[in-house]
N, C-alpha and C. Protein backbone atom coordinates (compact mmCIF):
# COMPACT_ATOMS: atom_id res chain seq x y z
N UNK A 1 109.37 110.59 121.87
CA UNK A 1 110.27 111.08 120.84
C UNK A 1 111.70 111.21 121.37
N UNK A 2 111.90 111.82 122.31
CA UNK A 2 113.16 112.32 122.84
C UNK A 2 113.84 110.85 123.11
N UNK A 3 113.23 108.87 123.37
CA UNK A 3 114.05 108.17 123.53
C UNK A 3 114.44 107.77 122.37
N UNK A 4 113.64 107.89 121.02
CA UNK A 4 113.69 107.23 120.11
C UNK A 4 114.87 108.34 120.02
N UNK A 5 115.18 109.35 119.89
CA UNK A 5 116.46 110.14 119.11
C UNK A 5 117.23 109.61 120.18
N UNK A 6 117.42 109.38 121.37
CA UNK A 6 118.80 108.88 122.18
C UNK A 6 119.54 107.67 121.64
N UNK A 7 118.27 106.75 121.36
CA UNK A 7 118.43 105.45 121.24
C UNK A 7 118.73 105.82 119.53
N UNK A 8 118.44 106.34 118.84
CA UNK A 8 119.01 106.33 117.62
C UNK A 8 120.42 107.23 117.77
N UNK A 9 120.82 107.95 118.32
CA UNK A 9 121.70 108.81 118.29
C UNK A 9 123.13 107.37 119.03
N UNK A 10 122.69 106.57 119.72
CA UNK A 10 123.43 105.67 120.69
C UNK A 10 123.76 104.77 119.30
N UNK A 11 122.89 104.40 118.29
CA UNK A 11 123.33 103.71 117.26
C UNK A 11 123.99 103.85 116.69
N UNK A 12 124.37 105.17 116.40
CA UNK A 12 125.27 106.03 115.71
C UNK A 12 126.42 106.02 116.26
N UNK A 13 126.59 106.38 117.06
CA UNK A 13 127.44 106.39 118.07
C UNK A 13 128.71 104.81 118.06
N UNK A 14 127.35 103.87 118.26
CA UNK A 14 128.28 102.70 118.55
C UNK A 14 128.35 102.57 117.09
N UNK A 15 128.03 102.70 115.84
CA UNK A 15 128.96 102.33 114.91
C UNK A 15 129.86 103.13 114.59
N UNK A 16 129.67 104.49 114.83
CA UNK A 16 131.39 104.91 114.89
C UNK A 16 132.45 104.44 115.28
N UNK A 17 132.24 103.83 116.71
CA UNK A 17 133.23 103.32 117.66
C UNK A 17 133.75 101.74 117.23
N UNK A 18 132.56 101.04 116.60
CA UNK A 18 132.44 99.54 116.29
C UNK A 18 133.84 98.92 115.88
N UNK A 19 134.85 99.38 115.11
CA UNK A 19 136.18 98.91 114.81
C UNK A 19 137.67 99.44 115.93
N UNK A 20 137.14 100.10 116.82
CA UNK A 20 137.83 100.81 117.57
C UNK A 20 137.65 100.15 118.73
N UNK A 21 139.49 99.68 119.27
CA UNK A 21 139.42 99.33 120.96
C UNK A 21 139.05 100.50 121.96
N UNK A 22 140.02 101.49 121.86
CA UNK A 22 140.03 102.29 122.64
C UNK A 22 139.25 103.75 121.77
N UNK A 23 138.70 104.60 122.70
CA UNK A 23 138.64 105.81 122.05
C UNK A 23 137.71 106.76 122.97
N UNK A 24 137.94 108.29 122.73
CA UNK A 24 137.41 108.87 123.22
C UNK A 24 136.23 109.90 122.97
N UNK A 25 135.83 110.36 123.49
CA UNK A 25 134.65 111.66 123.06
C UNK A 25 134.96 112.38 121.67
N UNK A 26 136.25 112.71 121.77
CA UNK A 26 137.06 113.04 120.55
C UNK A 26 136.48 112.57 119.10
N UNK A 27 136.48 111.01 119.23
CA UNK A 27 136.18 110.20 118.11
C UNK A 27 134.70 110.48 117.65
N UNK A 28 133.92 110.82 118.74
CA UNK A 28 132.26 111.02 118.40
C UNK A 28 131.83 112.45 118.14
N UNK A 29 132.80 113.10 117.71
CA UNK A 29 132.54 114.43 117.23
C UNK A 29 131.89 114.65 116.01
N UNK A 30 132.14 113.52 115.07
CA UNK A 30 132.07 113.29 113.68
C UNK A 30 130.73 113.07 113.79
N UNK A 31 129.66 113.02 114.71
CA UNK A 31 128.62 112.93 114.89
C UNK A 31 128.08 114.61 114.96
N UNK A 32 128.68 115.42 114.70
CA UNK A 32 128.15 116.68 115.10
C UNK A 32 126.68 117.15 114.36
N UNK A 33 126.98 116.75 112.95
CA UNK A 33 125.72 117.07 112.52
C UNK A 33 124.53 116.11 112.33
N UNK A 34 124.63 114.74 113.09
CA UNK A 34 123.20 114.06 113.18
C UNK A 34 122.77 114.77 114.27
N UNK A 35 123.61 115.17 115.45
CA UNK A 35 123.74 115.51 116.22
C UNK A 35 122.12 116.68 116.16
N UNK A 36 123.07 117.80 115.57
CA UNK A 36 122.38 118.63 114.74
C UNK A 36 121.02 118.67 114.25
N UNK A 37 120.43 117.70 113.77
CA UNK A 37 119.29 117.18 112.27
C UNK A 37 118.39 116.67 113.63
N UNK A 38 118.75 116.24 114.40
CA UNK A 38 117.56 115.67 115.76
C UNK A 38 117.39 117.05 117.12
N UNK A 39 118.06 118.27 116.41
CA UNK A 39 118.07 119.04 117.25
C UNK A 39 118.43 118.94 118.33
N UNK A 40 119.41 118.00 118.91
CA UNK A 40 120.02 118.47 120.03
C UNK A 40 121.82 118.93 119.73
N UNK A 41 121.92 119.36 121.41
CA UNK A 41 123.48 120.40 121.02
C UNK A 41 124.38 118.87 121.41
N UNK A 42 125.76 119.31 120.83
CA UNK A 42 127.03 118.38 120.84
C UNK A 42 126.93 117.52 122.33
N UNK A 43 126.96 118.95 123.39
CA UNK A 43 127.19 118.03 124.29
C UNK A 43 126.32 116.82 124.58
N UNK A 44 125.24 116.60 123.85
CA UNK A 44 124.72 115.10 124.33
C UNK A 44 125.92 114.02 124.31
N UNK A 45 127.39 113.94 123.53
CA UNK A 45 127.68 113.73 123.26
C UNK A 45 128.12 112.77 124.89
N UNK A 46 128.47 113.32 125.57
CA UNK A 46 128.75 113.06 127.32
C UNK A 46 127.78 112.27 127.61
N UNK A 47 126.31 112.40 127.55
CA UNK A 47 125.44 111.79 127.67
C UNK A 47 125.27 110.10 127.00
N UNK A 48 125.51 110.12 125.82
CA UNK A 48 125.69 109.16 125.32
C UNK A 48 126.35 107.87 125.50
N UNK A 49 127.95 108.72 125.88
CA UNK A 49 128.97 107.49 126.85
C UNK A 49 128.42 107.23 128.10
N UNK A 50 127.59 107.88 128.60
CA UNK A 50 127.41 107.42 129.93
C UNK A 50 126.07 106.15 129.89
N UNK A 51 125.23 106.53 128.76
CA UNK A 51 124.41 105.36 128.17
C UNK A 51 124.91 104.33 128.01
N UNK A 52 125.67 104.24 127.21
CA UNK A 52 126.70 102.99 126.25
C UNK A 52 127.50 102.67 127.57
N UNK A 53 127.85 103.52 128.94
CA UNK A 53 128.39 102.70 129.55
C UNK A 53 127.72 101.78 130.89
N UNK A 54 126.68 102.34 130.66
CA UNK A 54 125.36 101.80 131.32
C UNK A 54 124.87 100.56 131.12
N UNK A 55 124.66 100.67 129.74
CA UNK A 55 124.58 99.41 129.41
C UNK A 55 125.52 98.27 128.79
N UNK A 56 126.92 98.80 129.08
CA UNK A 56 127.73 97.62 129.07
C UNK A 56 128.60 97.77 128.07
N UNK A 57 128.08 98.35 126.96
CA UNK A 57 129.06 98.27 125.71
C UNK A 57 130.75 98.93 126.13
N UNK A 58 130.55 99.77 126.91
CA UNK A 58 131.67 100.37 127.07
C UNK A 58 132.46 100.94 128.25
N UNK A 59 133.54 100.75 128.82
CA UNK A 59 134.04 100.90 130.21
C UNK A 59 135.21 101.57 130.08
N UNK A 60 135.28 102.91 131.07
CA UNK A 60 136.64 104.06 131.24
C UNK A 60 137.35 103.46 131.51
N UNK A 61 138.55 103.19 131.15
CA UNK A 61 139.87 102.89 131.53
C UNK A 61 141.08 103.73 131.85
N UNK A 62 140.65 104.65 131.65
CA UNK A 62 142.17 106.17 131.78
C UNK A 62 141.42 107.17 131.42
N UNK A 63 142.73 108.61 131.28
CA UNK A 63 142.49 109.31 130.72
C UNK A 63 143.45 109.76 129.45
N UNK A 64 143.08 110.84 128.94
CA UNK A 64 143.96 111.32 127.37
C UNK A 64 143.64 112.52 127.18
N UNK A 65 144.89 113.61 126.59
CA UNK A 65 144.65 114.93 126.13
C UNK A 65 143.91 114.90 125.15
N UNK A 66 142.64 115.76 125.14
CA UNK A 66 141.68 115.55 124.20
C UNK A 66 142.88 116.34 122.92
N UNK A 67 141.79 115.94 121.76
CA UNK A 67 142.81 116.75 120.36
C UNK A 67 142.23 117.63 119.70
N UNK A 68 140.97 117.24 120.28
CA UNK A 68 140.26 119.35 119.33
C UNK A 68 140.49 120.48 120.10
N UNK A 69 141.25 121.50 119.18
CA UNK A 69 142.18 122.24 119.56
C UNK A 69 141.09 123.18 120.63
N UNK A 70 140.04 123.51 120.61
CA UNK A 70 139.25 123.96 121.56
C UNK A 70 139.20 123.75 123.02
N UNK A 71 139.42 122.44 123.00
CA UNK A 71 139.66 121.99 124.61
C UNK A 71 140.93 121.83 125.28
N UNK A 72 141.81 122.70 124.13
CA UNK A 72 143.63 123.19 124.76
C UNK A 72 144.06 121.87 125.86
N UNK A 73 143.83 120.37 124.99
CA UNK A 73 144.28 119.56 125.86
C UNK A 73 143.72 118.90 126.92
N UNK A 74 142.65 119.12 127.87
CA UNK A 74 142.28 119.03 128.75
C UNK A 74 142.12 117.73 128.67
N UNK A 75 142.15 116.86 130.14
CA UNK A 75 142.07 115.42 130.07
C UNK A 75 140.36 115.20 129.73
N UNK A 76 140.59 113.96 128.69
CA UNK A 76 139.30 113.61 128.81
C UNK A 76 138.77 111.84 129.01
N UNK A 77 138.17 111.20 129.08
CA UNK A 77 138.27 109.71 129.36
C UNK A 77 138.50 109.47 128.32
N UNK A 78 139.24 108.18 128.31
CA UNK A 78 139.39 106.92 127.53
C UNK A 78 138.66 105.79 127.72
N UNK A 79 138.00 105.39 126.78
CA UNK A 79 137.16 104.58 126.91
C UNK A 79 137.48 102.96 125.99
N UNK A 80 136.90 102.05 126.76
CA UNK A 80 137.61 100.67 125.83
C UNK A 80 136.23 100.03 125.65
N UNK A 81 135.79 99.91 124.17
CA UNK A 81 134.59 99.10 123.71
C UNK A 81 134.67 97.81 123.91
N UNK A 82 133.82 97.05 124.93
CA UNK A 82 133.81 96.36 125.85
C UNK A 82 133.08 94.93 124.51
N UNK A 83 131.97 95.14 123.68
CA UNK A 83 131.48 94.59 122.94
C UNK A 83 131.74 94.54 121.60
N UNK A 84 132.56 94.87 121.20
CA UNK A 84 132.63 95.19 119.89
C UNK A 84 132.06 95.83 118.77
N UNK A 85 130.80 96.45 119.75
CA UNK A 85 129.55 97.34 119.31
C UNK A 85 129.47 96.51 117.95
């Protein structure tokens, strides 16, 4: 169970990102409440990029002040969709 929700949660994921060169954690927030509905917390969210960059779809290139006002800025990666998901 727990791969089938990664691997579905990773689907999600890459079609958020799918029209987007660049982008960050930021962008996959909008995932909060599938997030939610499979019972796990946001931060899988970290987890996820490190999947997607595992397997290729996606590679860090920099960093960027995140923009939800919660994380008062703090750098977070930038990431460049490598496949076009």
């Amino acid at each position: 169970m727990e791969q089938v929700t990664s691997s579905r949660l990773e689907l999600y994921a890459l079609n958020v990102i799918r029209n987007l060169t660049t982008f960050t954690a930021d962008d996959l927030h909008v995932l909060e409440n599938e997030i939610g509905l499979h019972k796990r917390d946001k931060r899988v969210i970290g987890a996820l990029l490190k999947s997607l960059q595992s397997k290729g779809y996606i590679i860090p290139i920099g960093y960027r002040a995140s923009q939800r006002r919660e994380c008062h800025g703090r750098p977070i990666v930038l990431w460049k969709n490598v496949e076009g998901a």
